[in-house]
C-alpha atoms as a PDB file:
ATOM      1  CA  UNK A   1     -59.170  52.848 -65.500  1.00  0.00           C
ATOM      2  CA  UNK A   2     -56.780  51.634 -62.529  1.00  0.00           C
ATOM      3  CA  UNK A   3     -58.716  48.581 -62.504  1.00  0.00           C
ATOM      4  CA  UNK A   4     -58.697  48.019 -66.099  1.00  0.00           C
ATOM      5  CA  UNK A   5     -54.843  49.019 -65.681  1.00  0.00           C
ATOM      6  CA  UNK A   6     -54.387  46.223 -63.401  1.00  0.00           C
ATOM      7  CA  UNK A   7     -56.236  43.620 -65.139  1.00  0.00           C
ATOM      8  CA  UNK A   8     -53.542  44.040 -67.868  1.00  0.00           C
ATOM      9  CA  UNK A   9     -51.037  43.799 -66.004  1.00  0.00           C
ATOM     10  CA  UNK A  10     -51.682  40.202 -63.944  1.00  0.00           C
ATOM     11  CA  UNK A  11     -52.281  38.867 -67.579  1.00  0.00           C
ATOM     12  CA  UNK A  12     -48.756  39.928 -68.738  1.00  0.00           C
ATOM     13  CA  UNK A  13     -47.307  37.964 -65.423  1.00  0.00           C
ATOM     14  CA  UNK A  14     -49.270  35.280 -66.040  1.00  0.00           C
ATOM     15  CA  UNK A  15     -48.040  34.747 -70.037  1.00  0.00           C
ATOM     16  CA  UNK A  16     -44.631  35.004 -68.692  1.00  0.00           C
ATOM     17  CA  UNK A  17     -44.986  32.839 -65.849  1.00  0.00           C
ATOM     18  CA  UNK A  18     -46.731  30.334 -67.802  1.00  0.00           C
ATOM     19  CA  UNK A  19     -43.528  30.338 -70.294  1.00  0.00           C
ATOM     20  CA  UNK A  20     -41.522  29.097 -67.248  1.00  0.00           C
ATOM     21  CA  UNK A  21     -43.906  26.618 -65.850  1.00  0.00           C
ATOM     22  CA  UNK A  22     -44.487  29.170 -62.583  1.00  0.00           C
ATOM     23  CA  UNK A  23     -48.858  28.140 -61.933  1.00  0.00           C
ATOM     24  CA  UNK A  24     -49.585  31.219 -59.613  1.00  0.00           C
ATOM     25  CA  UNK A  25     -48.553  33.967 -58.005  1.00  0.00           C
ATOM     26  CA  UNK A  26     -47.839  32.018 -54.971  1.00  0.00           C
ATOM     27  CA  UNK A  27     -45.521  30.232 -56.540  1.00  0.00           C
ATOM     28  CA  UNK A  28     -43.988  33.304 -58.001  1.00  0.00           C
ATOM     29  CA  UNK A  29     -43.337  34.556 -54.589  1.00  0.00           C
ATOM     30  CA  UNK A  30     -41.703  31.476 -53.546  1.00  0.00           C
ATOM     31  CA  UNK A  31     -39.379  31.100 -56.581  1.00  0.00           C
ATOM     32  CA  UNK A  32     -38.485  34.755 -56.150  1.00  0.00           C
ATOM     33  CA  UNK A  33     -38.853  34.979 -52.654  1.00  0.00           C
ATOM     34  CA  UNK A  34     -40.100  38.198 -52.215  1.00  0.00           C
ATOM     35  CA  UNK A  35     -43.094  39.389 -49.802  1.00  0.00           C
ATOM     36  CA  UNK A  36     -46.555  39.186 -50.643  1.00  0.00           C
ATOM     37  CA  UNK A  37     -46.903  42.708 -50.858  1.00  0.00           C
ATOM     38  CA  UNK A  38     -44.571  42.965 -53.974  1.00  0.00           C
ATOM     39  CA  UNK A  39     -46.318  40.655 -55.554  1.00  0.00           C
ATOM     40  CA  UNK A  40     -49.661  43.244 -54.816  1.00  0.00           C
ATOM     41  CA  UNK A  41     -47.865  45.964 -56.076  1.00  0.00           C
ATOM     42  CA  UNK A  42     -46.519  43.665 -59.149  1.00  0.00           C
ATOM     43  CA  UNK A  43     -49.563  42.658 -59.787  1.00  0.00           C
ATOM     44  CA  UNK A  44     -50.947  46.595 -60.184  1.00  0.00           C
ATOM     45  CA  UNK A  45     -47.939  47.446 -62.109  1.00  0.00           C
ATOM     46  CA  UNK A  46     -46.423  49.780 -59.594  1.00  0.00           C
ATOM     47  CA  UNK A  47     -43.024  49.191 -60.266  1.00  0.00           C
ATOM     48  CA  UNK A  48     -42.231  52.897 -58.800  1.00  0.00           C
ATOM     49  CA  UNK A  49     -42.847  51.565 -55.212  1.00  0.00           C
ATOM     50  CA  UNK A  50     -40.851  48.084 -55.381  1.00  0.00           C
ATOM     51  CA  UNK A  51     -37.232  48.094 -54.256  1.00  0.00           C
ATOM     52  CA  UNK A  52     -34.536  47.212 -57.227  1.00  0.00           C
ATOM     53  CA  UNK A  53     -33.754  43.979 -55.494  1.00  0.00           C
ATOM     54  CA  UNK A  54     -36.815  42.427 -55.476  1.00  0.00           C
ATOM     55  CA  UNK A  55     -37.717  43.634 -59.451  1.00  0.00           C
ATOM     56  CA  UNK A  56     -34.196  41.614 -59.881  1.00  0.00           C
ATOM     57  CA  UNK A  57     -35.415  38.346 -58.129  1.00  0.00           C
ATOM     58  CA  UNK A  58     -38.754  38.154 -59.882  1.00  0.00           C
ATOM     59  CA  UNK A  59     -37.076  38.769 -63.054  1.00  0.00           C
ATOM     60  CA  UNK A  60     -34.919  36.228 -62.559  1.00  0.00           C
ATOM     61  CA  UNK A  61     -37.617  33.725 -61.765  1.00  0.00           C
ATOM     62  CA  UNK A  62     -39.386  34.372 -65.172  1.00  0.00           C
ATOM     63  CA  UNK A  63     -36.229  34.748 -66.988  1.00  0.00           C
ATOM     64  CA  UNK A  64     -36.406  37.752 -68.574  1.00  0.00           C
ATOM     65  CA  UNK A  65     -34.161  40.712 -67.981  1.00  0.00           C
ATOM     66  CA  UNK A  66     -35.041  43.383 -65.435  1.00  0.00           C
ATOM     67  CA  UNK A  67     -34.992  46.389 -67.752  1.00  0.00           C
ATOM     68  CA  UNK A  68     -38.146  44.056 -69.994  1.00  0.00           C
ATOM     69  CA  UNK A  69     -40.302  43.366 -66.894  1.00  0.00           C
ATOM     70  CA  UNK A  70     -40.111  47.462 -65.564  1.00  0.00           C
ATOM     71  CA  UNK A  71     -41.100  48.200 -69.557  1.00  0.00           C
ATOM     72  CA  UNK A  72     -43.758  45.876 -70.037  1.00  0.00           C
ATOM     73  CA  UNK A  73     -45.282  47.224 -66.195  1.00  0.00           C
ATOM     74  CA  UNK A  74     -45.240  50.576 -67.450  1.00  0.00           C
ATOM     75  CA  UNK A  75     -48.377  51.923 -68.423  1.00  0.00           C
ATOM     76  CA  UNK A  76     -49.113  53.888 -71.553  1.00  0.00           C
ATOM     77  CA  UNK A  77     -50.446  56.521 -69.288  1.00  0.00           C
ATOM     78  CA  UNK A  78     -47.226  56.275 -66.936  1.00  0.00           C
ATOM     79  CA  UNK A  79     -45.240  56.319 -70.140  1.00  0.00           C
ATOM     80  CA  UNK A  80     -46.914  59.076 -71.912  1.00  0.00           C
ATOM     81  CA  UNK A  81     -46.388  61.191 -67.998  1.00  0.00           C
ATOM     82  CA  UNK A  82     -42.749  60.300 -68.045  1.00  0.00           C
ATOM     83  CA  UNK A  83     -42.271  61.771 -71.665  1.00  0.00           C
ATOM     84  CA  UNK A  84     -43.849  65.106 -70.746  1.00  0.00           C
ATOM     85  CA  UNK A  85     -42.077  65.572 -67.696  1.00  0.00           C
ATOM     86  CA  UNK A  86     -38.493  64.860 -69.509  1.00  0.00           C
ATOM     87  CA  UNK A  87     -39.504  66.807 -72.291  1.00  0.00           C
ATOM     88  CA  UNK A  88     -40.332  69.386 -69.389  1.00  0.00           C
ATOM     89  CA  UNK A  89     -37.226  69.100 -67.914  1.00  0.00           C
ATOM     90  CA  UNK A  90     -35.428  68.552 -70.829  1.00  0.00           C
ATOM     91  CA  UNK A  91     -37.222  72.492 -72.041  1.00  0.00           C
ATOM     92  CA  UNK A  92     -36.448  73.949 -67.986  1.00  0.00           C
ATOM     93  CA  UNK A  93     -32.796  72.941 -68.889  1.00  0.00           C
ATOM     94  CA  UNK A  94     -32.490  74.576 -71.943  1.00  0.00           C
ATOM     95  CA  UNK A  95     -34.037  77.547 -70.811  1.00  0.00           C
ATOM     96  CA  UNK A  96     -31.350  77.702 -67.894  1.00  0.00           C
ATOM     97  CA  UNK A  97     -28.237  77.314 -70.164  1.00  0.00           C
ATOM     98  CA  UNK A  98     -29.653  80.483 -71.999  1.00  0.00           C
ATOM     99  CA  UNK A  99     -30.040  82.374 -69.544  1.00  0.00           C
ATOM    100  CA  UNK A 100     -26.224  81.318 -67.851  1.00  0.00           C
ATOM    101  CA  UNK A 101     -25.529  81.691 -71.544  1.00  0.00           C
ATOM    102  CA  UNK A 102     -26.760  85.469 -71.584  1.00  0.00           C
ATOM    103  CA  UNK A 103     -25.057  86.416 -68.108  1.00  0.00           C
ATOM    104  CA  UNK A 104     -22.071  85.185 -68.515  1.00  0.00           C
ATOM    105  CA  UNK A 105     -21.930  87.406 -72.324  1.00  0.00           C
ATOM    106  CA  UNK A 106     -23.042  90.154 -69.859  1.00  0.00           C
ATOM    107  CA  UNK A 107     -20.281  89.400 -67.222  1.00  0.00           C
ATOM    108  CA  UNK A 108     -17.810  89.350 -70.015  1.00  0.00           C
ATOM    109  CA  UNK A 109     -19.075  92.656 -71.638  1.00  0.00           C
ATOM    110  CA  UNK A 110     -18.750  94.413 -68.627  1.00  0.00           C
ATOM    111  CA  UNK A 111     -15.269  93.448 -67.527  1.00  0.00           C
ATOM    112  CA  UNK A 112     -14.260  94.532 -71.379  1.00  0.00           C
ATOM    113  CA  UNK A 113     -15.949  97.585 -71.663  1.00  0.00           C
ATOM    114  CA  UNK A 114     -14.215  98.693 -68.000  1.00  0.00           C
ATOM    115  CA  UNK A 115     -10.833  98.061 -69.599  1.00  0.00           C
ATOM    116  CA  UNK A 116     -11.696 100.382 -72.732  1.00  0.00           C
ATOM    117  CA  UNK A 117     -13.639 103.228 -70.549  1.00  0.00           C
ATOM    118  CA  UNK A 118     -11.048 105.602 -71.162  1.00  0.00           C
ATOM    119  CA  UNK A 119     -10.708 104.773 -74.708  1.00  0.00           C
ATOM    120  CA  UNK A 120     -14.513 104.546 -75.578  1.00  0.00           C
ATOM    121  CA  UNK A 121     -14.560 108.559 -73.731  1.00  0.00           C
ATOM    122  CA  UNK A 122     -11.136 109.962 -74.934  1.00  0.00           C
ATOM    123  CA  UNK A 123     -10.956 108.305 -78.636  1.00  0.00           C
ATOM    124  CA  UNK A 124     -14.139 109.882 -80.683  1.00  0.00           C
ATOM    125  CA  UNK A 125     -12.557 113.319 -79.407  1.00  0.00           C
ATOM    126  CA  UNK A 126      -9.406 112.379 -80.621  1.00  0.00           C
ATOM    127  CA  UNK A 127     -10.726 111.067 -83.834  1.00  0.00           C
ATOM    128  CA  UNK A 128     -12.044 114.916 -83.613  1.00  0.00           C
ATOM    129  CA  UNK A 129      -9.114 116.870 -82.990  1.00  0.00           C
ATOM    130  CA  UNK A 130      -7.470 114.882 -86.055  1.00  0.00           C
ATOM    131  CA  UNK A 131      -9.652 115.183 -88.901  1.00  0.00           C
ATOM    132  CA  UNK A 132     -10.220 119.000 -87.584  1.00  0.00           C
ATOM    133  CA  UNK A 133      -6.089 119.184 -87.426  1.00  0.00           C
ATOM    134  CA  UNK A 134      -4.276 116.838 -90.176  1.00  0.00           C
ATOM    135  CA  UNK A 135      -0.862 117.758 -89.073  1.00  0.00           C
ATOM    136  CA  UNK A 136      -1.811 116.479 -85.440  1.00  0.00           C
ATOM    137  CA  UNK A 137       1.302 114.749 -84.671  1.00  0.00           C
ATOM    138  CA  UNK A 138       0.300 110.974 -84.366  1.00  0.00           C
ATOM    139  CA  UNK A 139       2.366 110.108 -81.630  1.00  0.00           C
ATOM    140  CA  UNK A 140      -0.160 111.650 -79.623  1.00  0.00           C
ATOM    141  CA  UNK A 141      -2.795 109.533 -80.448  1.00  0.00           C
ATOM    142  CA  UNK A 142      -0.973 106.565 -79.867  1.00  0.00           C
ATOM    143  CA  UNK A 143      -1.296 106.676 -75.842  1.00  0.00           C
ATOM    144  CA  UNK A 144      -5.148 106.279 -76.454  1.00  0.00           C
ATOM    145  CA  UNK A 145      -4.993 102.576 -77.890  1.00  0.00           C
ATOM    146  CA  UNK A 146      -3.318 101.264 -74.413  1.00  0.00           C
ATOM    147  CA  UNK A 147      -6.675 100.668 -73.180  1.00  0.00           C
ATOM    148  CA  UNK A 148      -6.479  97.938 -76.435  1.00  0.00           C
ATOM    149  CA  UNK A 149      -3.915  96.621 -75.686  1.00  0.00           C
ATOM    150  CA  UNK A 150      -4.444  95.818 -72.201  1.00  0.00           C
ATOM    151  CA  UNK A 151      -7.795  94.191 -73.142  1.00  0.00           C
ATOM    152  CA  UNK A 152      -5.542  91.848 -75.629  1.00  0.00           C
ATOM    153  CA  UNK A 153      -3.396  91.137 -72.853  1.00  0.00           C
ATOM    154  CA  UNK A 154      -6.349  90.147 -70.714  1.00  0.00           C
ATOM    155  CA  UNK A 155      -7.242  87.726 -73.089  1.00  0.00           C
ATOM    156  CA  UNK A 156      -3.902  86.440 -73.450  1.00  0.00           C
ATOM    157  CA  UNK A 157      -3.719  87.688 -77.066  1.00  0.00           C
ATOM    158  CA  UNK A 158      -0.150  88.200 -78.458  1.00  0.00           C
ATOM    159  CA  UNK A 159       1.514  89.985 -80.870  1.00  0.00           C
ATOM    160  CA  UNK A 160       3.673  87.552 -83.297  1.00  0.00           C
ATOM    161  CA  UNK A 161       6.388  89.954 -84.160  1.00  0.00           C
ATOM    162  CA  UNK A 162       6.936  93.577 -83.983  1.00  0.00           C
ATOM    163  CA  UNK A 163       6.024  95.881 -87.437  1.00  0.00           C
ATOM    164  CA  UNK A 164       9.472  96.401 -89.377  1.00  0.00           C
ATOM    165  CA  UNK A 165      11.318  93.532 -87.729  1.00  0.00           C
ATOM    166  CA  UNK A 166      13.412  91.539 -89.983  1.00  0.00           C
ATOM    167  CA  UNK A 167      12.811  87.593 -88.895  1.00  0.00           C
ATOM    168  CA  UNK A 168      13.405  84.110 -90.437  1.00  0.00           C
ATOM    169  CA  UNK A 169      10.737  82.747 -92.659  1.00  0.00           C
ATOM    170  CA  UNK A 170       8.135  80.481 -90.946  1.00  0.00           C
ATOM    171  CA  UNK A 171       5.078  79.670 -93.231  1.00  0.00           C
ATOM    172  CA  UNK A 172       3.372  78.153 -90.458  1.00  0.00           C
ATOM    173  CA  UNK A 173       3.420  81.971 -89.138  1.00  0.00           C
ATOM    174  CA  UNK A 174       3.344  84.293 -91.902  1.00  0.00           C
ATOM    175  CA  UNK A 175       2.367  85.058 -95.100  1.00  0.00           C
ATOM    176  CA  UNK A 176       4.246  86.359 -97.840  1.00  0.00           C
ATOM    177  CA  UNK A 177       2.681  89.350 -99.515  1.00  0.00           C
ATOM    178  CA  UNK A 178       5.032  89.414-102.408  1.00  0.00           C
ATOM    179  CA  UNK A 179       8.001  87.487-103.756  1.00  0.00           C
ATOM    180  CA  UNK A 180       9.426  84.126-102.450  1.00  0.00           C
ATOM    181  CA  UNK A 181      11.305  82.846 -99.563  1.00  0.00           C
ATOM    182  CA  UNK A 182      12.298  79.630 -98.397  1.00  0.00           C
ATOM    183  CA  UNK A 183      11.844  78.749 -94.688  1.00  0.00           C
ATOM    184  CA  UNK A 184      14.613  80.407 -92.372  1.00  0.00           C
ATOM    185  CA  UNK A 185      15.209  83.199 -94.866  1.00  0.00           C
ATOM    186  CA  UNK A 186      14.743  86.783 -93.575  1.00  0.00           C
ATOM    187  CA  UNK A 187      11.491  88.520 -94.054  1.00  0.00           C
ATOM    188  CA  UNK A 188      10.312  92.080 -93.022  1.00  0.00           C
ATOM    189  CA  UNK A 189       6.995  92.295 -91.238  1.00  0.00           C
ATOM    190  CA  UNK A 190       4.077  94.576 -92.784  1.00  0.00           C
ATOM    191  CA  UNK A 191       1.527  93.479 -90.534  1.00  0.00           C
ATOM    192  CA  UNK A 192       2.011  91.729 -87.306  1.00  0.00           C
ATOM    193  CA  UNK A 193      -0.057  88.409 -86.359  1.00  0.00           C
ATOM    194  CA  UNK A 194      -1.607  87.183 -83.124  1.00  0.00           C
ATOM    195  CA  UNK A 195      -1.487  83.526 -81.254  1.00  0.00           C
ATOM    196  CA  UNK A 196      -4.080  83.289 -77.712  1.00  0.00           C
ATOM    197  CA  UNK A 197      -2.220  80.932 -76.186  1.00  0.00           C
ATOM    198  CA  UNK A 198      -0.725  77.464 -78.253  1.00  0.00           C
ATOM    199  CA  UNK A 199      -3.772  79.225 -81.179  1.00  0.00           C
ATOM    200  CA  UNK A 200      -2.939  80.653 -83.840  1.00  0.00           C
ATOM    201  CA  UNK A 201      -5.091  83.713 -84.466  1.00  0.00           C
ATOM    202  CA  UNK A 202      -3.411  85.324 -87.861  1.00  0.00           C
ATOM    203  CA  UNK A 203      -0.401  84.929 -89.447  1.00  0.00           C
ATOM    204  CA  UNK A 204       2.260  87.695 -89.569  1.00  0.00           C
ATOM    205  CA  UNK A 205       1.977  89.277 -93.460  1.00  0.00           C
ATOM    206  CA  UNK A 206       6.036  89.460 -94.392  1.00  0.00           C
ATOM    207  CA  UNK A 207       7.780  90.264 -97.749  1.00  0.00           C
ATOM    208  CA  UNK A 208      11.177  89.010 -98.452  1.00  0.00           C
ATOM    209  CA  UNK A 209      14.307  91.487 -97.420  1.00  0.00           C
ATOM    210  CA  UNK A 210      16.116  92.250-100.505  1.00  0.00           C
ATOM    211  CA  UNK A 211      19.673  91.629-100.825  1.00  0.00           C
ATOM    212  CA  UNK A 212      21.918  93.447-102.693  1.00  0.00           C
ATOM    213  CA  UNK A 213      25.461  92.514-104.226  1.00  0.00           C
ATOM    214  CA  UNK A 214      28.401  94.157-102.624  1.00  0.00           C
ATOM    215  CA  UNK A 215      30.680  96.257-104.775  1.00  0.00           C
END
């Protein structure tokens, strides 16, 4: 096979050489002016071994480019070793992204669920008490979602505007649930929105404040 290999190989030089008018391989070492032992390891197409410079040179004597003379030296066998070991790699590297993928949603699940211990322990007790109590003042229940809030803090999540605020209109930033108002004019907010950072996570839901004449 290696000898069959190589057989192949000294007739591709020799095509190209003859296209420049180089007679032997002798002569291809001179015009290049490489070592006799590149030209050996030319000659049995193993381009792995030969130092960049001297693929340049002999390139340059049979005028072709570099990257053509490394491709035509390749073997089909070489070639067909090369694609399994990238595909190989290419599989390995996949395989480690997943798993970075899968610890680092594990890292981040663990930091969050530390910040809501206290609400994920106290909270389905609380959710108890009140259906068990409906007058339970709900003031009382409200100490339980600072765990929330802390986690939303973490994450740099931000509140827009506070419930029941009265603010100019900004249609980039709310939403009108009813009526109209230009931009500037003062709405009341229903339901606050969030921004993470310069992002825009929802928009505040407002409703116009009604004016009334004077008397």
């Amino acid at each position: 096979m290696a000898e069959t290999a190589s057989r192949k190989y000294v007739e591709q030089l020799r095509q190209m050489m003859r296209r420049v008018g180089i007679a032997d391989f002798k002569a291809l070492r001179q015009k290049a002016g490489v070592s006799k032992q590149q030209i050996k390891l030319l000659r049995q197409g193993l381009v792995a071994q030969m130092r960049l410079e001297n693929l340049v040179k002999i390139a340059k004597a049979l005028q072709v480019q570099t990257g053509e003379l490394i491709g035509m030296l390749l073997s089909e066998e070489v070639t067909t070793v090369m694609a399994a070991q990238l595909q190989e790699e290419c599989a390995r590297l996949r395989s480690q992204l997943e798993m970075q993928r899968q610890e680092l949603l594990q890292e981040f699940q663990r930091e969050s669920l530390q910040v809501l211990e206290s609400w994920l322990i106290q909270w389905p007790t609380a959710a108890h008490a009140a259906r068990e109590k409906p007058d339970l003042p709900a003031e009382r229940l409200l100490p339980l979602l600072r765990p929330v809030e802390q986690l939303l803090q973490k994450w740099g999540v931000e509140a827009l505007a506070t419930v029941g605020a009265e603010i100019p209109y900004d249609p980039k930033q709310h939403q009108l649930m009813e009526g109209i108002a230009q931009p500037g004019e003062p709405v009341k907010v229903r339901y606050t929105g969030y921004r993470q950072g310069d992002n825009l996570l929802y928009r505040a839901k407002v409703s116009p404040v009604k004016e009334f004449p004077e008397d």
